[in-house]
N, C-alpha and C. Protein backbone atom coordinates (compact mmCIF):
# COMPACT_ATOMS: atom_id res chain seq x y z
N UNK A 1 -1.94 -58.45 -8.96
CA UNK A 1 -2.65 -58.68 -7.74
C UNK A 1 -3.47 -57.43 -7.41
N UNK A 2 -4.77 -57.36 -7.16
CA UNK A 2 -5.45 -56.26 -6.92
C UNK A 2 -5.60 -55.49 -5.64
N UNK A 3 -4.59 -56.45 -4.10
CA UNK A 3 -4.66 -55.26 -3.67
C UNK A 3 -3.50 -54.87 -3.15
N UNK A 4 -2.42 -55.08 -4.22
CA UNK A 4 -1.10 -54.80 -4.16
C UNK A 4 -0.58 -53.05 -4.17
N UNK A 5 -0.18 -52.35 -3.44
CA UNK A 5 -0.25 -51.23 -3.16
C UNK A 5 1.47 -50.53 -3.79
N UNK A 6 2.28 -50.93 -3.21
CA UNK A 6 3.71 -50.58 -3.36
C UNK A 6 4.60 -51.59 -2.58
N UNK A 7 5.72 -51.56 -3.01
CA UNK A 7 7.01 -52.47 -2.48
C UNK A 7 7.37 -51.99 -1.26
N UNK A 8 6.72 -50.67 -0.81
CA UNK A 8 7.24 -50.38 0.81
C UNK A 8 8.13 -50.10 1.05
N UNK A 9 9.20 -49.67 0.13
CA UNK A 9 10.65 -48.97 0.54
C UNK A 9 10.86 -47.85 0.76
N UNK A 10 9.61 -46.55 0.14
CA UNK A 10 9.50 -45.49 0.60
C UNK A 10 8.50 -45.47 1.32
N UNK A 11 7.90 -44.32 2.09
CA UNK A 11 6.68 -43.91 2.91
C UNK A 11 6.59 -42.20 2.95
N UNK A 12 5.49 -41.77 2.36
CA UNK A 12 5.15 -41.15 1.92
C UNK A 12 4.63 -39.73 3.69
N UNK A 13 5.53 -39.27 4.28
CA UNK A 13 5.99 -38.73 5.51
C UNK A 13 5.28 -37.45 5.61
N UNK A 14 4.04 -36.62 6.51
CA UNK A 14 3.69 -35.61 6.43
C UNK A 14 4.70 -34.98 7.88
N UNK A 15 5.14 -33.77 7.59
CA UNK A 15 6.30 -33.11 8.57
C UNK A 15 5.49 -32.40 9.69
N UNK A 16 5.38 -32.85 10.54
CA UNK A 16 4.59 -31.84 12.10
C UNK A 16 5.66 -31.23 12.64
N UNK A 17 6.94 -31.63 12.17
CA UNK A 17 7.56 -31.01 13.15
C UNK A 17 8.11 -30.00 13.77
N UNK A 18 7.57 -28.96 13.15
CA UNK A 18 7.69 -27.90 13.52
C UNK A 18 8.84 -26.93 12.80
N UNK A 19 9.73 -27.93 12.26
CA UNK A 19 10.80 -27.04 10.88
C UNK A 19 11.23 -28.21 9.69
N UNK A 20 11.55 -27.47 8.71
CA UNK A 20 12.03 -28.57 7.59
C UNK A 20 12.88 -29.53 7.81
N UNK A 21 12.27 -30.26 7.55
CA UNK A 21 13.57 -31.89 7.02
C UNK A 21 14.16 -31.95 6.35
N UNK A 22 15.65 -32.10 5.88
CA UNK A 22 16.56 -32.11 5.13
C UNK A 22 16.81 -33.06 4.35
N UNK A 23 17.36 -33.35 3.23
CA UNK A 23 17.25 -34.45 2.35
C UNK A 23 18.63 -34.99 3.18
N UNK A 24 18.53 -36.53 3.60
CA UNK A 24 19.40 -37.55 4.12
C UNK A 24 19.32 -37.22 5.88
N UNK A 25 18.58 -36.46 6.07
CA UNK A 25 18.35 -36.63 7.74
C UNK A 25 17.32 -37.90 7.88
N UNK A 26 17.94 -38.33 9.13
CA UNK A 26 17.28 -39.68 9.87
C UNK A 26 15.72 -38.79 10.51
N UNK A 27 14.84 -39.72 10.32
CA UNK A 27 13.41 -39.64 11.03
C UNK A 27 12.78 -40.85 11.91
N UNK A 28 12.55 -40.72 12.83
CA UNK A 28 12.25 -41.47 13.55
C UNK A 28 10.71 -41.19 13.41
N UNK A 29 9.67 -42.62 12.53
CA UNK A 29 8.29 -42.80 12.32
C UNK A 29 7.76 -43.80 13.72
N UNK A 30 6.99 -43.39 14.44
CA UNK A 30 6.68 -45.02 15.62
C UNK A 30 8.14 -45.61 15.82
N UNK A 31 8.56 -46.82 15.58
CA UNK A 31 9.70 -47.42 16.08
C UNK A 31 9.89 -48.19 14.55
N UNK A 32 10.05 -47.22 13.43
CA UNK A 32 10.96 -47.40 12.02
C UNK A 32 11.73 -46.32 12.12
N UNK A 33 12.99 -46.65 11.22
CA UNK A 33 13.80 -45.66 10.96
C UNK A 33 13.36 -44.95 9.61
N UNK A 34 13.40 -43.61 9.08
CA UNK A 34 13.50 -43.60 7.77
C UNK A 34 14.44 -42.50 7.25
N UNK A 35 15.15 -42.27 6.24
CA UNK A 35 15.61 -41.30 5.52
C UNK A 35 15.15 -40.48 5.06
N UNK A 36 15.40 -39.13 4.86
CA UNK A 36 14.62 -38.16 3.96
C UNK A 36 15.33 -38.21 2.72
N UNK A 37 14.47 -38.61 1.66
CA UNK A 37 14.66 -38.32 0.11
C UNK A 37 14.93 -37.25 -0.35
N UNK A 38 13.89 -36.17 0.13
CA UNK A 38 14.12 -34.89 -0.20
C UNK A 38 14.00 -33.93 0.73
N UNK A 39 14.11 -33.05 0.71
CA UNK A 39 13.94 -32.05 1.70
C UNK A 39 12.68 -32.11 1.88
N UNK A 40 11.85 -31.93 2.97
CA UNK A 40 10.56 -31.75 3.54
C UNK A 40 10.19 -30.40 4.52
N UNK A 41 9.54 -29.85 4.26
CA UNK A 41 9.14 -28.46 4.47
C UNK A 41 8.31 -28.89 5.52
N UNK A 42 8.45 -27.91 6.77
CA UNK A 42 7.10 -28.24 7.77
C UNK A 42 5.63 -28.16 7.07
N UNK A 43 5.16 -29.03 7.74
CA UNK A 43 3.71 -29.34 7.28
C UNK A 43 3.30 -29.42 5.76
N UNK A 44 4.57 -30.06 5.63
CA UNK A 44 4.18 -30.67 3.84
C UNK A 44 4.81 -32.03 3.98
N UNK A 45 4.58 -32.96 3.13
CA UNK A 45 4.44 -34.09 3.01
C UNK A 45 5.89 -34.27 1.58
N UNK A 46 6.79 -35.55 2.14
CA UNK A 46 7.41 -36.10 1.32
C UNK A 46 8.11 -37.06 1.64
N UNK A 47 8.84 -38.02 0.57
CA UNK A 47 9.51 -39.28 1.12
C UNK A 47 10.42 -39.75 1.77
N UNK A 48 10.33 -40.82 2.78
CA UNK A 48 11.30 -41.28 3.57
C UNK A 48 11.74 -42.92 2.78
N UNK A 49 12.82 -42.91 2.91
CA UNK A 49 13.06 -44.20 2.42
C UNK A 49 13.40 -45.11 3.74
N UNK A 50 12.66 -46.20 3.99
CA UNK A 50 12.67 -46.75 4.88
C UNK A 50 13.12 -48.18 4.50
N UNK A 51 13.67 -48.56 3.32
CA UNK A 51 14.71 -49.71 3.02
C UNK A 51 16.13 -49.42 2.74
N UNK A 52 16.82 -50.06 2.84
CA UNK A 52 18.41 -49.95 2.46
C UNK A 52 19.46 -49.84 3.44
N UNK A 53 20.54 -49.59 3.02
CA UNK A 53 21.67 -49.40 3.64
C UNK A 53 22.25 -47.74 3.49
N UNK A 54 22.39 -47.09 4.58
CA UNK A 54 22.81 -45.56 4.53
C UNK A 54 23.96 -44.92 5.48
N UNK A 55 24.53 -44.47 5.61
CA UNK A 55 25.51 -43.96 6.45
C UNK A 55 25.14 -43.04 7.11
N UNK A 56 25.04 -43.19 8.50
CA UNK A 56 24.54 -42.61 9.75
C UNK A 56 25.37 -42.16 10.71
N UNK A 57 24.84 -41.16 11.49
CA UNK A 57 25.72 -40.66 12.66
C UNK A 57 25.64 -41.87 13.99
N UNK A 58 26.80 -42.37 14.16
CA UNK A 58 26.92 -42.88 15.77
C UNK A 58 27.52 -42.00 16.31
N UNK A 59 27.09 -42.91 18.09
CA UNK A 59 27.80 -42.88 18.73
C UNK A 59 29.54 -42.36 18.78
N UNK A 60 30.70 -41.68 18.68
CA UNK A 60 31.55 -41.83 18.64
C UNK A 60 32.54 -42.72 19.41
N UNK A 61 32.08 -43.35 20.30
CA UNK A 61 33.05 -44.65 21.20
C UNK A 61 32.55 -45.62 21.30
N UNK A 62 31.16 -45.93 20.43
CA UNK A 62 30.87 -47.40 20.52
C UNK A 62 31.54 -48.29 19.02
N UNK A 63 32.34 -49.06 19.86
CA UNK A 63 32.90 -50.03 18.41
C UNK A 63 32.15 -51.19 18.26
N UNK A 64 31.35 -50.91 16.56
CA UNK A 64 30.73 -51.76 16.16
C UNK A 64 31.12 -52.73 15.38
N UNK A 65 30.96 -53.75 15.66
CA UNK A 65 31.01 -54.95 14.44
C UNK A 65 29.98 -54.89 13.36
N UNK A 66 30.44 -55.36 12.38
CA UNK A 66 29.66 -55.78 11.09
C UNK A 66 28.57 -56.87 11.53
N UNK A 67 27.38 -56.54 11.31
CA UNK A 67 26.25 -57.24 11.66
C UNK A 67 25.80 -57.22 12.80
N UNK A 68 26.47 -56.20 13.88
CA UNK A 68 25.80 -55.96 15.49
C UNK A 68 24.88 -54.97 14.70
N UNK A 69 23.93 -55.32 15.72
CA UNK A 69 22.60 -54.72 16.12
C UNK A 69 22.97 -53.43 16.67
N UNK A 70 22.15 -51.93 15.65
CA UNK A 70 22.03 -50.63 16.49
C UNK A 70 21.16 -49.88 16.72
N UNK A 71 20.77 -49.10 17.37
CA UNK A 71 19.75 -48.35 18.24
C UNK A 71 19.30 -46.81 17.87
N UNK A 72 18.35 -46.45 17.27
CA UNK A 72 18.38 -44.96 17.90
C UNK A 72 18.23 -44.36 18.73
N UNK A 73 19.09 -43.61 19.31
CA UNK A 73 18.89 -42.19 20.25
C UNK A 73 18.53 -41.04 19.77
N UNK A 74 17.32 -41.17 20.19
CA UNK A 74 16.36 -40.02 19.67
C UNK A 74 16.63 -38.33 19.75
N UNK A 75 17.48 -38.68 21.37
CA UNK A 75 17.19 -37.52 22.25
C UNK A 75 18.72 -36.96 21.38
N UNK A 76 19.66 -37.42 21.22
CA UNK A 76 21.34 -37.32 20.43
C UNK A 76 20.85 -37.38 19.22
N UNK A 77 20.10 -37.93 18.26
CA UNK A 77 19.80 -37.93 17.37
C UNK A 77 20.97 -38.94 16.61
N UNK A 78 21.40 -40.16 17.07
CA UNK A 78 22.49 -40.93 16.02
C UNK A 78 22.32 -41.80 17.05
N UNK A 79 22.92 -43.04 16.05
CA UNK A 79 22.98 -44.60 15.87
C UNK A 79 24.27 -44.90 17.75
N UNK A 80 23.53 -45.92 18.27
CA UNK A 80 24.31 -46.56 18.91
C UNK A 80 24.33 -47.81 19.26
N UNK A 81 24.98 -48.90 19.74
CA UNK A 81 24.87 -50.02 20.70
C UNK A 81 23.62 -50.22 22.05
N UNK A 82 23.47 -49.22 22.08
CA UNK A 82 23.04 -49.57 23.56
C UNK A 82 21.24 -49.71 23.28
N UNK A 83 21.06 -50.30 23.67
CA UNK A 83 19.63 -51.13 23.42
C UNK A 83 18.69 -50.04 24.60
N UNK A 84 19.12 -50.00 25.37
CA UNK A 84 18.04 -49.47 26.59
C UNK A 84 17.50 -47.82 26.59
N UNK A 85 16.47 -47.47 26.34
CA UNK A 85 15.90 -46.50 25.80
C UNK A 85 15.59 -46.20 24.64
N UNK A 86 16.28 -46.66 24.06
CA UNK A 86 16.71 -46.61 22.23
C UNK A 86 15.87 -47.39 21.28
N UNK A 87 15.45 -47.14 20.32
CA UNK A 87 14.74 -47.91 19.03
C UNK A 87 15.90 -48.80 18.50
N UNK A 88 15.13 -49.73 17.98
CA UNK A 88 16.17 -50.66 17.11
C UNK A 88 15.90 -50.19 15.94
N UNK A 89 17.40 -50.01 15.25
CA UNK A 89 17.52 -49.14 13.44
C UNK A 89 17.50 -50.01 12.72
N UNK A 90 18.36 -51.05 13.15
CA UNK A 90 18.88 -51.90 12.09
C UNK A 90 20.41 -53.06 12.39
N UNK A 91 21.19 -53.12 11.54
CA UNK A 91 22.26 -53.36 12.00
C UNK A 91 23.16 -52.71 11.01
N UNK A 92 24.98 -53.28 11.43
CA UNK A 92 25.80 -52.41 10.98
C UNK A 92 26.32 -53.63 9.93
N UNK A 93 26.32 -52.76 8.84
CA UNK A 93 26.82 -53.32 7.36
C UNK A 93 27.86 -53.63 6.80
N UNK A 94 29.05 -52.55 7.91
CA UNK A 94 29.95 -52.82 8.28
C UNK A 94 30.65 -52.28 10.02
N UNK A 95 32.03 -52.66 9.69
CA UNK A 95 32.36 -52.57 11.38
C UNK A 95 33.06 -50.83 11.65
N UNK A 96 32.67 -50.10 12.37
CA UNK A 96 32.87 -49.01 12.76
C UNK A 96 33.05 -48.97 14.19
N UNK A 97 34.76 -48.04 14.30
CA UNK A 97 35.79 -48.67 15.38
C UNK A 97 35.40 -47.29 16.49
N UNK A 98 35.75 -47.47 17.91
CA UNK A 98 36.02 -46.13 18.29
C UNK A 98 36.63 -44.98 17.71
N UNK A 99 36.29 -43.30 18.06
CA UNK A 99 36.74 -42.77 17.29
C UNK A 99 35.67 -42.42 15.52
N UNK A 100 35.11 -43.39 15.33
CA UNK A 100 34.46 -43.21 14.01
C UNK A 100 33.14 -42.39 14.21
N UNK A 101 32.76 -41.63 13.65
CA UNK A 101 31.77 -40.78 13.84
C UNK A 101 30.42 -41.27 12.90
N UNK A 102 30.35 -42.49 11.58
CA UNK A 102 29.07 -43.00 11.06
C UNK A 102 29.15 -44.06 11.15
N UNK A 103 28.31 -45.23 10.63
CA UNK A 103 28.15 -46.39 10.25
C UNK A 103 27.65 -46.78 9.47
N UNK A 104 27.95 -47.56 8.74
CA UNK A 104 26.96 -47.57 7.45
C UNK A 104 25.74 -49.03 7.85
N UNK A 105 24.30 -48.72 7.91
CA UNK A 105 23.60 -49.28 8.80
C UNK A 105 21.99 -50.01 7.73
N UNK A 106 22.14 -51.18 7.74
CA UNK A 106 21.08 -51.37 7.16
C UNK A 106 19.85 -51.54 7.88
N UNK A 107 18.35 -50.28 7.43
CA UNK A 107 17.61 -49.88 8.39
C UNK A 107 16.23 -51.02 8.67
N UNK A 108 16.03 -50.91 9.58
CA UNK A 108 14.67 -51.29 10.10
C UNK A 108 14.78 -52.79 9.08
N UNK A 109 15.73 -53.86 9.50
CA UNK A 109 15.93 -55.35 9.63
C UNK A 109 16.30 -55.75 10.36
C-alpha cells in the first residue's frame, strides 16, 4: 500500500522536557500514554512505545479489577481509578488489590 507508513506501536518522541527520560518511564503525549524504549536525553528524540501491556505505578489503595478502566495522574505521576482530572491509560490486565503499588495495564485501549 503506498501510503502505508508504520503499524503505530512506537512514536518516535522529541524530549522538551527539560531532563532525560529513562528507559520504561511513563510519558504522557496529548491524552496517549507512552513508554520510553530507551533512555531519552533532553532535547533529543527517541521511542515511546505506545502499544501493549506494561507494569505501571498506581495508586496504592485503589483496588483494581482485571479489565477496569485506569487513569493518569499526571501531577503523581501513576495509574489510578479515578476518572476526574486524569487521562484515560488504558485498562488493567490484571486485578491489583489495595496495598499493591503497580498494575499491569494495557495502554491507550
Amino acid at each position: 500500500m503506498k501510503n502505508f507508513i508504520q503499524e503505530g506501536k512506537t512514536l518516535t518522541y522529541a524530549n522538551a522536557t527539560g531532563s532525560a527520560i529513562l528507559s520504561g518511564a511513563t510519558v504522557l503525549v496529548g491524552k496517549r500514554l507512552g513508554i520510553a524504549a530507551v533512555d531519552i536525553a533532553n532535547a533529543a528524540s527517541g521511542a515511546l512505545e505506545m502499544d501493549g501491556v506494561f507494569n505501571i505505578n498506581k495508586l496504592s489503595t485503589d483496588v483494581v479489577g482485571q479489565g477496569d478502566l485506569l487513569y493518569w495522574d499526571d501531577t503523581n505521576k501513576r495509574l489510578t481509578t479515578t476518572a476526574t482530572n486524569n487521562t484515560l491509560a488504558g485498562y488493567a490486565q490484571d486485578a491489583a488489590g489495595n496495598g499493591v503499588t503497580t498494575v499491569n495495564c494495557r495502554i491507550n485501549q
